[in-house]
PDB file of N, CA and C in Angstrom:
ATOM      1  N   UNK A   1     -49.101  17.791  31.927  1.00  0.00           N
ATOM      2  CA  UNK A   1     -47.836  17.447  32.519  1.00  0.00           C
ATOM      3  C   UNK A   1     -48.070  16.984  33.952  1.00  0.00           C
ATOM      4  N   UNK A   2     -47.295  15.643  34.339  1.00  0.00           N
ATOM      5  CA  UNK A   2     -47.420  15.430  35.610  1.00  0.00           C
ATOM      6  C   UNK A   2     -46.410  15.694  36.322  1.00  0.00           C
ATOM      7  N   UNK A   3     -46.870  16.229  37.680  1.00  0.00           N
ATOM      8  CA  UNK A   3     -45.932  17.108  38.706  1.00  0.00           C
ATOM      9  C   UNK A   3     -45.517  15.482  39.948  1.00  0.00           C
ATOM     10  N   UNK A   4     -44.353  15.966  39.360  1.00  0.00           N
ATOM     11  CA  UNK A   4     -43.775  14.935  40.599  1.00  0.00           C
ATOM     12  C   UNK A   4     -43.054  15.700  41.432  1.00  0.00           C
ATOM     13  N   UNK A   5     -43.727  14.843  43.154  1.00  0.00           N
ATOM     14  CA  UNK A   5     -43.135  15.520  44.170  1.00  0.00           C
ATOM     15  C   UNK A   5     -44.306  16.156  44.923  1.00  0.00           C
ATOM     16  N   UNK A   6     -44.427  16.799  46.463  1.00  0.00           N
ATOM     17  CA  UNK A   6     -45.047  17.585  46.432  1.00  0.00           C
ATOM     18  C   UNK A   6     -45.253  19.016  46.000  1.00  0.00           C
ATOM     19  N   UNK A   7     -47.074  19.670  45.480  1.00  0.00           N
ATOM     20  CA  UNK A   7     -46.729  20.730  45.024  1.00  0.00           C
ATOM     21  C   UNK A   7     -46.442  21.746  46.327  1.00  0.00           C
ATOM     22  N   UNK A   8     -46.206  23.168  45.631  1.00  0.00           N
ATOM     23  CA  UNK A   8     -45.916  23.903  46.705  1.00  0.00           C
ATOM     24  C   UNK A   8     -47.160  24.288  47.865  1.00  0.00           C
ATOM     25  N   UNK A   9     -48.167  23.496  47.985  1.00  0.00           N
ATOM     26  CA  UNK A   9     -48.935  23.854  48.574  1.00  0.00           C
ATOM     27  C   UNK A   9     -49.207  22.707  49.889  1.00  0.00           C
ATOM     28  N   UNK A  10     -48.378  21.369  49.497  1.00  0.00           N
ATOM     29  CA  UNK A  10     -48.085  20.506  50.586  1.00  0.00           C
ATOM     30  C   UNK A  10     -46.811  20.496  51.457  1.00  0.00           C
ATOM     31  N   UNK A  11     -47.406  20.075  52.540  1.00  0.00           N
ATOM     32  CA  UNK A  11     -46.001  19.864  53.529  1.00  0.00           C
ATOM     33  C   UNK A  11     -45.016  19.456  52.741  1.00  0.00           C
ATOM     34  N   UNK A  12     -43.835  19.675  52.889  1.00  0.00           N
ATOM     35  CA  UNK A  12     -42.669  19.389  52.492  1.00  0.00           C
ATOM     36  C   UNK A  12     -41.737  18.423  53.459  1.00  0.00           C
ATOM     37  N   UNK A  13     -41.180  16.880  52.985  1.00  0.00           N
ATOM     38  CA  UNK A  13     -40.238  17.372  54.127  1.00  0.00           C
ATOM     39  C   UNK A  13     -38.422  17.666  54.373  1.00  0.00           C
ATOM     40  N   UNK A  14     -38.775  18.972  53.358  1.00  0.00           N
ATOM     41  CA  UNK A  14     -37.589  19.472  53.344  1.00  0.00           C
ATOM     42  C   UNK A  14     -37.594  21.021  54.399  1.00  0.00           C
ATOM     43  N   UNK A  15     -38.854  20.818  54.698  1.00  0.00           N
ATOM     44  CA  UNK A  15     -39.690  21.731  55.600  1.00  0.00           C
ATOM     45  C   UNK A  15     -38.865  21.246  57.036  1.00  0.00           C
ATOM     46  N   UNK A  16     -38.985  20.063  57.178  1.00  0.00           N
ATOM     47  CA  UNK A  16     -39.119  19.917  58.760  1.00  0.00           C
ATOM     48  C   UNK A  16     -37.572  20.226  59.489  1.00  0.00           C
ATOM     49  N   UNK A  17     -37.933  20.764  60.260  1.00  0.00           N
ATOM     50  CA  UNK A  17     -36.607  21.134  61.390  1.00  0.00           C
ATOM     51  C   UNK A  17     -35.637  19.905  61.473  1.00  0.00           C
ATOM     52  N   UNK A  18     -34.057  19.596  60.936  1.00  0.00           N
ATOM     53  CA  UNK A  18     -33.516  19.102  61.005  1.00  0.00           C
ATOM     54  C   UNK A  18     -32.820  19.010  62.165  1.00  0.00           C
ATOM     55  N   UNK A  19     -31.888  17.640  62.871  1.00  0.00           N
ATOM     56  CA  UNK A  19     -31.060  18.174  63.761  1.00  0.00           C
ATOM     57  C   UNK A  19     -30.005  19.039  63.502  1.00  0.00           C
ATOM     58  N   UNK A  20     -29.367  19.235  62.416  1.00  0.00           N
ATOM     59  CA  UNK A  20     -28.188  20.351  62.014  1.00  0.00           C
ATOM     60  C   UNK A  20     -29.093  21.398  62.142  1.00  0.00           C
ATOM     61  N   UNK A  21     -29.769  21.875  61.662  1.00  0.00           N
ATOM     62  CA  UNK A  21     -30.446  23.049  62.310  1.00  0.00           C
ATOM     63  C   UNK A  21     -30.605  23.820  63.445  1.00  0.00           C
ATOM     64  N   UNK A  22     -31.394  22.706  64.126  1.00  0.00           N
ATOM     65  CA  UNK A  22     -31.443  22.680  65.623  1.00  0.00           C
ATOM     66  C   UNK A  22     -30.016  23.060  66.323  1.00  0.00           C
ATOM     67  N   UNK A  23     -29.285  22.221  66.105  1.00  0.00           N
ATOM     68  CA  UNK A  23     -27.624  22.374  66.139  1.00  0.00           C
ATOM     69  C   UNK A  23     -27.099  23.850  65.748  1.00  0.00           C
ATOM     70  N   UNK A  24     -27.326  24.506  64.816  1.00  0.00           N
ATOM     71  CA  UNK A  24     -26.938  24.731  64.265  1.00  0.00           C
ATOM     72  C   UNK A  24     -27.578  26.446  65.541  1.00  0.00           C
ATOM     73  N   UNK A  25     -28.525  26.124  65.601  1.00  0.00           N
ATOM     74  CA  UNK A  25     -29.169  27.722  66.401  1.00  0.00           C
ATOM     75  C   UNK A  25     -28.893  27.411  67.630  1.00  0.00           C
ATOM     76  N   UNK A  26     -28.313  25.969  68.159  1.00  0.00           N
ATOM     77  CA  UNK A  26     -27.539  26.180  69.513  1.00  0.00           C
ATOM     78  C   UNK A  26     -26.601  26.710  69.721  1.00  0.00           C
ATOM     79  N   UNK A  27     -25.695  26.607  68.082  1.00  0.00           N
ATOM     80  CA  UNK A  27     -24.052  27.277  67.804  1.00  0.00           C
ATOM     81  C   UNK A  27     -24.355  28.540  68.374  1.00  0.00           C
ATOM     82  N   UNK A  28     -25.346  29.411  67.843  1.00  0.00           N
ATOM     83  CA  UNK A  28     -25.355  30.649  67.649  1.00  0.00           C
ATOM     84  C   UNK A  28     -25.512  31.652  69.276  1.00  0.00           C
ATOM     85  N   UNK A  29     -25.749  30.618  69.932  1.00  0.00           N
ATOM     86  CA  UNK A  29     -26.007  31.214  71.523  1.00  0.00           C
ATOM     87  C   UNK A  29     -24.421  31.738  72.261  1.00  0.00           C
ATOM     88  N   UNK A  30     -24.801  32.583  73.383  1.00  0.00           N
ATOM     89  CA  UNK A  30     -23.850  32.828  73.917  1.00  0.00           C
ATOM     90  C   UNK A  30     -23.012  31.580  74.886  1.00  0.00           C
ATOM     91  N   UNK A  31     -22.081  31.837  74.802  1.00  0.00           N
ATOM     92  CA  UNK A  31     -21.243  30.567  75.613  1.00  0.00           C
ATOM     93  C   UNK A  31     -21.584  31.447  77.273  1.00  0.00           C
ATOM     94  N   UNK A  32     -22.023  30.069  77.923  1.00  0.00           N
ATOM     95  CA  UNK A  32     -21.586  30.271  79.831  1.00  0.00           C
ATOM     96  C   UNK A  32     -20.242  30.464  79.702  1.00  0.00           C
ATOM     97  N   UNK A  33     -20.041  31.310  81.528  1.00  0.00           N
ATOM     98  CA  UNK A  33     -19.239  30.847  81.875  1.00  0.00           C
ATOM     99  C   UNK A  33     -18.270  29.415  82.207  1.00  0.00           C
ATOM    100  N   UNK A  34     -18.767  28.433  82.736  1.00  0.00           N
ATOM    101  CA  UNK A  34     -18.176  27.314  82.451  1.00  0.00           C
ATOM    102  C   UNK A  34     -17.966  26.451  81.352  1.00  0.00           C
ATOM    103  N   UNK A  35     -18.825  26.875  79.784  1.00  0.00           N
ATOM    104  CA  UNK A  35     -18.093  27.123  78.564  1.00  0.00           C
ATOM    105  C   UNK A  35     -16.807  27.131  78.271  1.00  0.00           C
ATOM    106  N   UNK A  36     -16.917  28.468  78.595  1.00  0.00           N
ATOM    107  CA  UNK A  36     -15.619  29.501  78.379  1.00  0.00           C
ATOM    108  C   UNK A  36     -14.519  28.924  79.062  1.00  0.00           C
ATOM    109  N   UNK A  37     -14.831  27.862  80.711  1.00  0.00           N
ATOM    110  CA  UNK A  37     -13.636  27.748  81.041  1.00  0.00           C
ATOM    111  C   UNK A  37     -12.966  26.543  80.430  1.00  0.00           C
ATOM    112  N   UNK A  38     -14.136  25.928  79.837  1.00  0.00           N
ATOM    113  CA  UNK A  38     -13.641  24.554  79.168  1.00  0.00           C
ATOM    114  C   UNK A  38     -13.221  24.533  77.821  1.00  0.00           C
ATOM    115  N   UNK A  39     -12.769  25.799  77.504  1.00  0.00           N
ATOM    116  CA  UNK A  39     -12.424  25.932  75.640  1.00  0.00           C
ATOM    117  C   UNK A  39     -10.573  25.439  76.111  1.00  0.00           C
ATOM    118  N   UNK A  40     -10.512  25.134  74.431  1.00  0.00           N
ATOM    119  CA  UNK A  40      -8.836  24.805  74.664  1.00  0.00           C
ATOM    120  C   UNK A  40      -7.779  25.882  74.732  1.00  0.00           C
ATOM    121  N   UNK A  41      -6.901  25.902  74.777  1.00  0.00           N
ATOM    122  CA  UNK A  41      -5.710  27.194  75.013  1.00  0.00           C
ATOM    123  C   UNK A  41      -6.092  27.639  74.125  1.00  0.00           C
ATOM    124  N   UNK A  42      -6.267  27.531  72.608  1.00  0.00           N
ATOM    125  CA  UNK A  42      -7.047  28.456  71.272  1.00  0.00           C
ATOM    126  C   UNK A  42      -8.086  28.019  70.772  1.00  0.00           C
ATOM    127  N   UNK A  43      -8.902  28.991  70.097  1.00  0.00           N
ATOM    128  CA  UNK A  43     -10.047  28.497  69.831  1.00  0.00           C
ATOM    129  C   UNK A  43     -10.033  29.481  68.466  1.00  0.00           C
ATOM    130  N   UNK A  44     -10.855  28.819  67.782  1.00  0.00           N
ATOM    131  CA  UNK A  44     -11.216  29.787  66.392  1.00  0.00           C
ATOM    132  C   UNK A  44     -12.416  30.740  66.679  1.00  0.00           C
ATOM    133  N   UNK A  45     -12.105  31.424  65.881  1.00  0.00           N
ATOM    134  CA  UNK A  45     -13.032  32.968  66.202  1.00  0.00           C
ATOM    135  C   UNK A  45     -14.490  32.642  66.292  1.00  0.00           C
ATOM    136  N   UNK A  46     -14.973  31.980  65.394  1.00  0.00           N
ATOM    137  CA  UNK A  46     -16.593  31.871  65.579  1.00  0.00           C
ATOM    138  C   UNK A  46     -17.017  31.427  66.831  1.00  0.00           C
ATOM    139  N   UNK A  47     -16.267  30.362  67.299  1.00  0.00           N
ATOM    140  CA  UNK A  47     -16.157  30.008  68.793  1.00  0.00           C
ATOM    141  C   UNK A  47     -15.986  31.180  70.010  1.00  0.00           C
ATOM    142  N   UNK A  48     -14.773  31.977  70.065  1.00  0.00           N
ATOM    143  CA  UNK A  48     -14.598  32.644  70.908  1.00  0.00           C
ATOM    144  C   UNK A  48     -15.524  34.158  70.890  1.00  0.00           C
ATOM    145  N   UNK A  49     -16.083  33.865  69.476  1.00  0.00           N
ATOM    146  CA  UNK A  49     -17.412  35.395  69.373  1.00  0.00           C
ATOM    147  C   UNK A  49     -18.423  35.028  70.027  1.00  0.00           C
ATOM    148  N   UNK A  50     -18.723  34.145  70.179  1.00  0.00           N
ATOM    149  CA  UNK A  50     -20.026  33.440  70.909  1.00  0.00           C
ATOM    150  C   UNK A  50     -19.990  33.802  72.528  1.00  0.00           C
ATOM    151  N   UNK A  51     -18.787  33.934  72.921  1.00  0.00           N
ATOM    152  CA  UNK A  51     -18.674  34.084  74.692  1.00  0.00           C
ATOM    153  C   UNK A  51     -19.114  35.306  74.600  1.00  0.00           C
ATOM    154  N   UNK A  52     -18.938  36.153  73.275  1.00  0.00           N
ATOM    155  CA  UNK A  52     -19.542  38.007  73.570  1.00  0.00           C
ATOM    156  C   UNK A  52     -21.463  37.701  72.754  1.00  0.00           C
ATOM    157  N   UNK A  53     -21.684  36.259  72.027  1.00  0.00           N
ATOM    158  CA  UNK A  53     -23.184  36.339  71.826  1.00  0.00           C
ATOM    159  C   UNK A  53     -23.026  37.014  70.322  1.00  0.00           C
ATOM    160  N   UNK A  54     -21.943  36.999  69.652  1.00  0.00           N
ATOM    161  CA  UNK A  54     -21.758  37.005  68.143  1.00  0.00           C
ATOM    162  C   UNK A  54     -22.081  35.992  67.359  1.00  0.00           C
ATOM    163  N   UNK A  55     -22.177  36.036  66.530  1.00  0.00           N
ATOM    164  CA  UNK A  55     -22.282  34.961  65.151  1.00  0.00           C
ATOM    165  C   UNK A  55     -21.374  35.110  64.153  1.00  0.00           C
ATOM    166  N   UNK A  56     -21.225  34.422  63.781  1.00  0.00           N
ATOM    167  CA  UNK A  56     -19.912  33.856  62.510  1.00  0.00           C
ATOM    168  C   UNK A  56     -19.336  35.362  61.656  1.00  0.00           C
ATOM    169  N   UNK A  57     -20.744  35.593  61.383  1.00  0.00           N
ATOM    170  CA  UNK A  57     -20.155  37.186  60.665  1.00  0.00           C
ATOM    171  C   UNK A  57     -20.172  38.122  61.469  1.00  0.00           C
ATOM    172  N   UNK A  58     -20.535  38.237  62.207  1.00  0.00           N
ATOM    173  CA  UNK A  58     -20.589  39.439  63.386  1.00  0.00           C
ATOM    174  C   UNK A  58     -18.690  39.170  63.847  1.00  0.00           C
ATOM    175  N   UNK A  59     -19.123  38.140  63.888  1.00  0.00           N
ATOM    176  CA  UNK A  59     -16.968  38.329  64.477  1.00  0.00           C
ATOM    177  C   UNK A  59     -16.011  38.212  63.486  1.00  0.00           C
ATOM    178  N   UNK A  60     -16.042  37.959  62.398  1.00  0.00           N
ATOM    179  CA  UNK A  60     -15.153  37.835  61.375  1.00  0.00           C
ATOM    180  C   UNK A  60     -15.171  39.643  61.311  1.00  0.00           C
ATOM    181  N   UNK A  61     -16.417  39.926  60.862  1.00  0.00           N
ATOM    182  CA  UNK A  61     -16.025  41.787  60.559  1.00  0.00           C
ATOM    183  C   UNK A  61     -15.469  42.325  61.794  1.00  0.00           C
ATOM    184  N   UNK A  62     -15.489  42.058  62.899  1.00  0.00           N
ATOM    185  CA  UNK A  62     -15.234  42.431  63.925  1.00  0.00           C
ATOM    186  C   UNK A  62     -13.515  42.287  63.740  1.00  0.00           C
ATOM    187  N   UNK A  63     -13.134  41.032  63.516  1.00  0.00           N
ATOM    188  CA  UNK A  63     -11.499  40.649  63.596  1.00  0.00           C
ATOM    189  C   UNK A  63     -10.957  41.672  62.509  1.00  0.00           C
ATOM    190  N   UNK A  64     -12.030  41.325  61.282  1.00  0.00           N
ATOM    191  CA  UNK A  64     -11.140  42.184  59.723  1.00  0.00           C
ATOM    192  C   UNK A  64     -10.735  43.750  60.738  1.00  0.00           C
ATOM    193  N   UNK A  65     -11.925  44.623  61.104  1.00  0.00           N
ATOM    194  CA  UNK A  65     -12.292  45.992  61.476  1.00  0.00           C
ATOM    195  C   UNK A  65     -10.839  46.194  62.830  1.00  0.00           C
ATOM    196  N   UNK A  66     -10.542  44.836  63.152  1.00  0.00           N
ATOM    197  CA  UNK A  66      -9.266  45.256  64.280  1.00  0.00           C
ATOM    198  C   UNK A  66      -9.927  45.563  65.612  1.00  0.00           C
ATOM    199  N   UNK A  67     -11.263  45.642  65.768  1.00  0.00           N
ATOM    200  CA  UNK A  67     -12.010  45.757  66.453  1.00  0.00           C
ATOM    201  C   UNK A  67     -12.836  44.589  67.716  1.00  0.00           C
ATOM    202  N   UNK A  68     -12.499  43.266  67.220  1.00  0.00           N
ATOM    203  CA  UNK A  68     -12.742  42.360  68.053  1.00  0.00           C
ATOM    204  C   UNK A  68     -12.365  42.846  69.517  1.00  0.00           C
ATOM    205  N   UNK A  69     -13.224  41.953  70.545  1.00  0.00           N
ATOM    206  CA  UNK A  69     -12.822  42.800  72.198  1.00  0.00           C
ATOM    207  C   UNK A  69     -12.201  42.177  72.774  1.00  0.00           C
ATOM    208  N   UNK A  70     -11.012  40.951  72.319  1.00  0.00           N
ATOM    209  CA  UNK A  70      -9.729  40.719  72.697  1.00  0.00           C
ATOM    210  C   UNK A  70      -8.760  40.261  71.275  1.00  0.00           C
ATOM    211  N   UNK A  71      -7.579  40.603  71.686  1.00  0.00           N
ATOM    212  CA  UNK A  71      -6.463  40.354  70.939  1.00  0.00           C
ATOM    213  C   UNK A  71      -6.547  38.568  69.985  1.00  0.00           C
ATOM    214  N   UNK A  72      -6.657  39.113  68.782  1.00  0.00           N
ATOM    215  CA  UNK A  72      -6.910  37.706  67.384  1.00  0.00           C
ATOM    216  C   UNK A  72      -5.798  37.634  66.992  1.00  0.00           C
ATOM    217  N   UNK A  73      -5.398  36.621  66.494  1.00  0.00           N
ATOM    218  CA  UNK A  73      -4.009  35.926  65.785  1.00  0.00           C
ATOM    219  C   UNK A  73      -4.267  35.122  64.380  1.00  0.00           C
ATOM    220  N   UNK A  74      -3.946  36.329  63.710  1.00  0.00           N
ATOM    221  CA  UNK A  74      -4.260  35.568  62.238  1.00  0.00           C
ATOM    222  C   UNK A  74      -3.375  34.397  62.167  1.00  0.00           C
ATOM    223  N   UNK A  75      -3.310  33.290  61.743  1.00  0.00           N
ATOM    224  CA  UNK A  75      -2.605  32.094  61.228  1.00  0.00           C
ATOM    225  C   UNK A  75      -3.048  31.763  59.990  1.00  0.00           C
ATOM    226  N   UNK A  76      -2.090  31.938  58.906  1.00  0.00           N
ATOM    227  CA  UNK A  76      -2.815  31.677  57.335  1.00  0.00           C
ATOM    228  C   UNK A  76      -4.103  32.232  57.458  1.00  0.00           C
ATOM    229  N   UNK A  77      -5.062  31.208  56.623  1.00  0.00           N
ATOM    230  CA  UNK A  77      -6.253  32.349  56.261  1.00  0.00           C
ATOM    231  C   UNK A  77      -7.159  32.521  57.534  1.00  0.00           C
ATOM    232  N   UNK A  78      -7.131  31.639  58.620  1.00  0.00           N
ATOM    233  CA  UNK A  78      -7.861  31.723  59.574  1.00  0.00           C
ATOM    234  C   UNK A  78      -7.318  32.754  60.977  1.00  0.00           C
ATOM    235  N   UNK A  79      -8.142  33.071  61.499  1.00  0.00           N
ATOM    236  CA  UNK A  79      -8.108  33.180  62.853  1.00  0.00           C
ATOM    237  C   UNK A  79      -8.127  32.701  63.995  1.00  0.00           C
ATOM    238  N   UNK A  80      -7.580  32.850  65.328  1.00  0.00           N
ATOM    239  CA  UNK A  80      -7.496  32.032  66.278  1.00  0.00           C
ATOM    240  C   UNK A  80      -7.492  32.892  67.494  1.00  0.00           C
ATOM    241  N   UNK A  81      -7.888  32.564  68.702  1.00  0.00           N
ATOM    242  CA  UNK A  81      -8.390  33.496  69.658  1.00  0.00           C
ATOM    243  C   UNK A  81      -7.664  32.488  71.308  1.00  0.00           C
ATOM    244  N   UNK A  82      -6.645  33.271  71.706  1.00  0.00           N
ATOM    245  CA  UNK A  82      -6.087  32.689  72.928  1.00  0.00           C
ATOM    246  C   UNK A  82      -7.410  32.598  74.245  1.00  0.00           C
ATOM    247  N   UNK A  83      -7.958  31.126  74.835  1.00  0.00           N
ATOM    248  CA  UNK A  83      -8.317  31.129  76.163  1.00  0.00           C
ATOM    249  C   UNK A  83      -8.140  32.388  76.834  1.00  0.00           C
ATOM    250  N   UNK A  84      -7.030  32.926  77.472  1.00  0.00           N
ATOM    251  CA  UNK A  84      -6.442  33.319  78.235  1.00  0.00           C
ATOM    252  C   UNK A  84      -7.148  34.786  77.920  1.00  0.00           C
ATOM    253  N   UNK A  85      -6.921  35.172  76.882  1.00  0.00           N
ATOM    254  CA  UNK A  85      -7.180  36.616  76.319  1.00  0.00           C
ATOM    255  C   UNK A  85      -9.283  37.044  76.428  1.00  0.00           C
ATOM    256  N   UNK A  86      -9.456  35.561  75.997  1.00  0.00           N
ATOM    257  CA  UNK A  86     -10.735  35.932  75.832  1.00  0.00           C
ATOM    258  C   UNK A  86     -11.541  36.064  77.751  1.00  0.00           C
ATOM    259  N   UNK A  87     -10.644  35.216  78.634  1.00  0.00           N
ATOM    260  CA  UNK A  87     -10.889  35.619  80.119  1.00  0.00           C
ATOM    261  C   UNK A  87     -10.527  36.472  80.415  1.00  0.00           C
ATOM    262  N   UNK A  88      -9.265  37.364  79.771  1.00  0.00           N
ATOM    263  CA  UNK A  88      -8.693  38.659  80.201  1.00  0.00           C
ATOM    264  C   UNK A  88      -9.980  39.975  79.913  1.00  0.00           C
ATOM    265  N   UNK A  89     -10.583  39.405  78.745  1.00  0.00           N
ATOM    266  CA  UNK A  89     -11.343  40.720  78.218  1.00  0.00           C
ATOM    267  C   UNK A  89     -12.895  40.841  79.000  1.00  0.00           C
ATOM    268  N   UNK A  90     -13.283  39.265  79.077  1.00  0.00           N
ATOM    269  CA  UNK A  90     -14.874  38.996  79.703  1.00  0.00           C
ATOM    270  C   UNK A  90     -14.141  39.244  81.428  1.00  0.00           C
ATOM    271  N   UNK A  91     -13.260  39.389  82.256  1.00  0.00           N
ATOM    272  CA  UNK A  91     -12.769  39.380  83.356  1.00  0.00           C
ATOM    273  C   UNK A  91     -13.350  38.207  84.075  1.00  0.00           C
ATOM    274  N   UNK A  92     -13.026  37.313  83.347  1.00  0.00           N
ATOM    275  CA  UNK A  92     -13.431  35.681  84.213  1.00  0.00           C
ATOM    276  C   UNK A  92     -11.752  35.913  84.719  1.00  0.00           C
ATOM    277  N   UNK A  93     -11.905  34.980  86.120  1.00  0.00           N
ATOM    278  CA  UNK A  93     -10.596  34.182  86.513  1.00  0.00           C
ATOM    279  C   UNK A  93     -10.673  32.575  86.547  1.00  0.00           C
ATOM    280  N   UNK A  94      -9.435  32.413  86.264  1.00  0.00           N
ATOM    281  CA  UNK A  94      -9.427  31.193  85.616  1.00  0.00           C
ATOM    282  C   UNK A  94      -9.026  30.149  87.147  1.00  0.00           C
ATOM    283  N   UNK A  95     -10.121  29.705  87.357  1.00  0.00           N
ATOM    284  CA  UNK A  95     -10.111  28.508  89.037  1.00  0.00           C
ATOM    285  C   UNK A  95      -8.783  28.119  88.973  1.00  0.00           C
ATOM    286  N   UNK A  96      -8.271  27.318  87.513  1.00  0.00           N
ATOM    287  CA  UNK A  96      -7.155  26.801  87.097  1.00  0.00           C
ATOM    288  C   UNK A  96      -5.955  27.218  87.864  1.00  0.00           C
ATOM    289  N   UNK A  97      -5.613  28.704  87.828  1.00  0.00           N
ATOM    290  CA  UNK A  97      -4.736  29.781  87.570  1.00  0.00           C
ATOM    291  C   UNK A  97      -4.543  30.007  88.776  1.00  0.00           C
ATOM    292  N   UNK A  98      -5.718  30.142  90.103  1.00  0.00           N
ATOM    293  CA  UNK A  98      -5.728  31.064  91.310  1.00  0.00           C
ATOM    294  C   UNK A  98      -5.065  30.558  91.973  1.00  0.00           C
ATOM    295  N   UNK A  99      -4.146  29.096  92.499  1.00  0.00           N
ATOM    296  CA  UNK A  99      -3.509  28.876  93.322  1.00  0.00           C
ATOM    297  C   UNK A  99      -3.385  28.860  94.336  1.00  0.00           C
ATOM    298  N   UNK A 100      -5.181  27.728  94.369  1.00  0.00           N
ATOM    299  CA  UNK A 100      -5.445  27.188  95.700  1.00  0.00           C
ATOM    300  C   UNK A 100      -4.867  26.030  96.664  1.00  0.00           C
ATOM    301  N   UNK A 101      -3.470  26.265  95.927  1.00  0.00           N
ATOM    302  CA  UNK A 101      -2.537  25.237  97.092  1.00  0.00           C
ATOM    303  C   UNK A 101      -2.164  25.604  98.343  1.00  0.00           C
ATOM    304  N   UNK A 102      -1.676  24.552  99.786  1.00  0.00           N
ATOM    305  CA  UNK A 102      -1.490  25.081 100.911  1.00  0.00           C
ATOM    306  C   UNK A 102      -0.269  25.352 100.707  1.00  0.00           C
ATOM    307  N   UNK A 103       0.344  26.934 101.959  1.00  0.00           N
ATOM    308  CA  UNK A 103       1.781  27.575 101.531  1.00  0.00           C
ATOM    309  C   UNK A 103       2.304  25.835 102.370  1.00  0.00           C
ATOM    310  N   UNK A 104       3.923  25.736 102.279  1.00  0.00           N
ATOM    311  CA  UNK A 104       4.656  24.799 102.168  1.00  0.00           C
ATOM    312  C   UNK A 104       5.694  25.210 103.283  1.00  0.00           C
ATOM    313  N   UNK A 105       5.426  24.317 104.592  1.00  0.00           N
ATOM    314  CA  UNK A 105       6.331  24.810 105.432  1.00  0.00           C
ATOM    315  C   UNK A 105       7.660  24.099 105.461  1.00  0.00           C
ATOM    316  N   UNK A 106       8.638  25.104 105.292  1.00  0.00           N
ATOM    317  CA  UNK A 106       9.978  24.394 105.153  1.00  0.00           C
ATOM    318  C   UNK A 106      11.371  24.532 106.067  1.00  0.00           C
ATOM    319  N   UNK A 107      11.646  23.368 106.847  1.00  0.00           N
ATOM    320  CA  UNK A 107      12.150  23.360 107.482  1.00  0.00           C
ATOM    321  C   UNK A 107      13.694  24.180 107.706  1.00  0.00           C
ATOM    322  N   UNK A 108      13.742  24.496 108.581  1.00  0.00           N
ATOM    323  CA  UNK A 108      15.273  25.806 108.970  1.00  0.00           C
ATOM    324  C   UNK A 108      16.495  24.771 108.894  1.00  0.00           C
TER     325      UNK A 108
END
């Protein structure tokens, strides 16, 4: 019988490091701070587990368990995680928010 393909004893290249891969173990890192400040008003959970250095299942059991370390909002089958909440819990302040305008002098 002839073996088509390589056998298992040659390089493969189903072997070689893809960019989704690559991609894929950047997902898995913790988000910076300036990350975090650039997420949108909501973000889905796998996203907002990453600012604590979770992975996909690490925060889903976390949300099921009620246990996530800020307040989740189920919507249908998914989850969703407020900006705001996830700076409330990591104690970032939001540059946005601090209200570095000059006071406003107003005439008598």
């Amino acid at each position: 019988m002839t073996r088509i393909g390589p056998s298992r004893h040659e390089p493969s290249l189903f072997n070689l490091t893809s960019p989704y891969q690559e991609g894929f173990a950047a997902m898995s890192k913790a988000l910076t701070v300036k990350e975090i400040l650039e997420l949108p008003a909501s973000t889905d959970l796998t996203t907002a587990g990453r600012a604590w250095g979770f992975g996909r299942s690490k925060a889903q059991d976390l949300a099921r368990k009620g246990e996530f370390p800020c307040p989740v909002h189920r919507v249908g089958s998914t989850y969703r995680v407020l900006r705001a909440d996830i700076l409330d819990a990591l104690r970032i302040q939001d540059p946005a928010l601090m209200g570095h305008r000059q006071p406003v002098d107003i005439p008598a």
